[in-house]
Protein backbone atom coordinates (compact mmCIF):
# COMPACT_ATOMS: atom_id res chain seq x y z
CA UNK A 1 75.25 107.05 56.69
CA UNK A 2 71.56 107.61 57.66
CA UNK A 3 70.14 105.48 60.65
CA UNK A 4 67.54 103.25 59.46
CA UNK A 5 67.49 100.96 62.46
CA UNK A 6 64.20 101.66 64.37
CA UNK A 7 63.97 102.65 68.00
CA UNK A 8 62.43 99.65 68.92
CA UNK A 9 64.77 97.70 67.80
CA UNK A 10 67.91 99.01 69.54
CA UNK A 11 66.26 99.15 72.53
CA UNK A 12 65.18 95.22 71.74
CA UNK A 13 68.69 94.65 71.16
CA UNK A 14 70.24 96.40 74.20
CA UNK A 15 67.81 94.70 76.12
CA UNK A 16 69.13 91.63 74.91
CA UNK A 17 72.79 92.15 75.01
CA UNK A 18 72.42 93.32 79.15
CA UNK A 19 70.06 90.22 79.93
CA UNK A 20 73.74 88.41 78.41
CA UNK A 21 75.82 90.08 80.17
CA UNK A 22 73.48 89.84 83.45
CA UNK A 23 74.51 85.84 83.49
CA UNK A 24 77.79 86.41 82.57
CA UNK A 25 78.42 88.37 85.50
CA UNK A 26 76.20 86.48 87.64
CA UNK A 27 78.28 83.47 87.12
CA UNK A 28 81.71 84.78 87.48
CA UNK A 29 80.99 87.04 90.49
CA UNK A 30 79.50 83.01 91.93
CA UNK A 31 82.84 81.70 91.06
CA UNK A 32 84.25 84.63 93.67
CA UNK A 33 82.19 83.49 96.62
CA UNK A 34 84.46 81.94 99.52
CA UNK A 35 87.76 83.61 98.24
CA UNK A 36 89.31 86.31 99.89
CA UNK A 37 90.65 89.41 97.62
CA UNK A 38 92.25 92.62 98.31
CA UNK A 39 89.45 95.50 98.32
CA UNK A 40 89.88 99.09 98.02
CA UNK A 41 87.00 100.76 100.06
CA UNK A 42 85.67 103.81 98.08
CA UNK A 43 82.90 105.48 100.11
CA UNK A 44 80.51 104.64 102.55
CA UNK A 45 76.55 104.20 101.40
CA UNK A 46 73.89 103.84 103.57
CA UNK A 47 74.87 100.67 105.82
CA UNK A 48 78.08 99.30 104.05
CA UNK A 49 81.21 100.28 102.81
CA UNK A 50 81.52 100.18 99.13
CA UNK A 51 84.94 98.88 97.44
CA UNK A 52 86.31 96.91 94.30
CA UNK A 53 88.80 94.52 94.18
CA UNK A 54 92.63 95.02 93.21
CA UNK A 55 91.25 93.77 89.62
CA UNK A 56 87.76 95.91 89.00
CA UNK A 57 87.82 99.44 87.13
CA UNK A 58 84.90 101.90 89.52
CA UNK A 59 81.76 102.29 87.41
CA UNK A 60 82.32 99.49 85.44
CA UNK A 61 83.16 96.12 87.23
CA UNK A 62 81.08 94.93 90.47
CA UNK A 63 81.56 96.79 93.46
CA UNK A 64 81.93 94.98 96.80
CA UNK A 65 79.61 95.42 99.94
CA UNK A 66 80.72 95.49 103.23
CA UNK A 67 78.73 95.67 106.58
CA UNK A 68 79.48 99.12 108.29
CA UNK A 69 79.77 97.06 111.68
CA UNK A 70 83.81 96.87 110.81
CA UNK A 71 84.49 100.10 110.70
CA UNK A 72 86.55 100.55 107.69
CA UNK A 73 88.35 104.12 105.98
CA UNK A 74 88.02 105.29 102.40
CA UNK A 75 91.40 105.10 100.52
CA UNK A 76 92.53 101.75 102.42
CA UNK A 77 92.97 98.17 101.07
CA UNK A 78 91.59 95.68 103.31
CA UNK A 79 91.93 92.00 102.92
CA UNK A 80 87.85 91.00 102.25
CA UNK A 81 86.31 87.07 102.47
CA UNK A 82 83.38 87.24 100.22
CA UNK A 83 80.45 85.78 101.29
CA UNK A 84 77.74 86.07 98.74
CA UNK A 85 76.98 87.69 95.48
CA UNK A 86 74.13 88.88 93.00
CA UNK A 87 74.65 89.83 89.42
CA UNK A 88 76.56 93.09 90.10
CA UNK A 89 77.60 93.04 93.35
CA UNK A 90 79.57 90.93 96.05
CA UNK A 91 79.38 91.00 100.10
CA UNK A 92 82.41 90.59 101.98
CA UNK A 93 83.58 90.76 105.48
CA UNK A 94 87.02 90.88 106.57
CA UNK A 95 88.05 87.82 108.15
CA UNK A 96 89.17 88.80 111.38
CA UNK A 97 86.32 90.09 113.70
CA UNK A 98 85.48 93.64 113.66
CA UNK A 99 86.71 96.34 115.88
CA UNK A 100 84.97 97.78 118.36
């Protein structure tokens, strides 16, 4: 089958589609703020730690932000209160006070 769709258009419909998807997300990652959910931390990236919860897929769901004050390791689950959120993403601390 030839494609007769032009250029413009996919990209008008992509555009589309993601500006969907952008509230979608927005509103369900909302719903999240002032529960706490069991994050794995991934990597460390620039001043946070970077995980997903117990329920997200890496490179596809939200990841969640943590302040590199507490200290945490790559490769460990750590319970994580989140505090806020923007369309993609979710900050968290853990809800005991960080170690020194």
């Amino acid at each position: 089958m030839q494609d007769e769709i032009p250029q413009e258009i996919k990209e008008s419909r992509v555009a589309e589609l993601m500006e969907i998807q952008q509230n979608i997300s927005s509103e369900l990652n909302e719903k999240r703020v002032g529960q706490i959910y069991k994050v794995l931390i991934d990597r460390k990236e620039g001043e946070f730690f970077v995980g997903r919860t117990e329920f997200d897929s890496p490179e596809v769901d939200q990841e969640v932000l943590i302040p590199e004050e507490y200290n945490l390791k790559s490769g460990n689950f750590y319970s994580i209160f989140i505090t806020g959120s923007t369309d993609f993403d979710l900050f968290g601390i853990p809800p005991t006070p960080p170690t020194p």
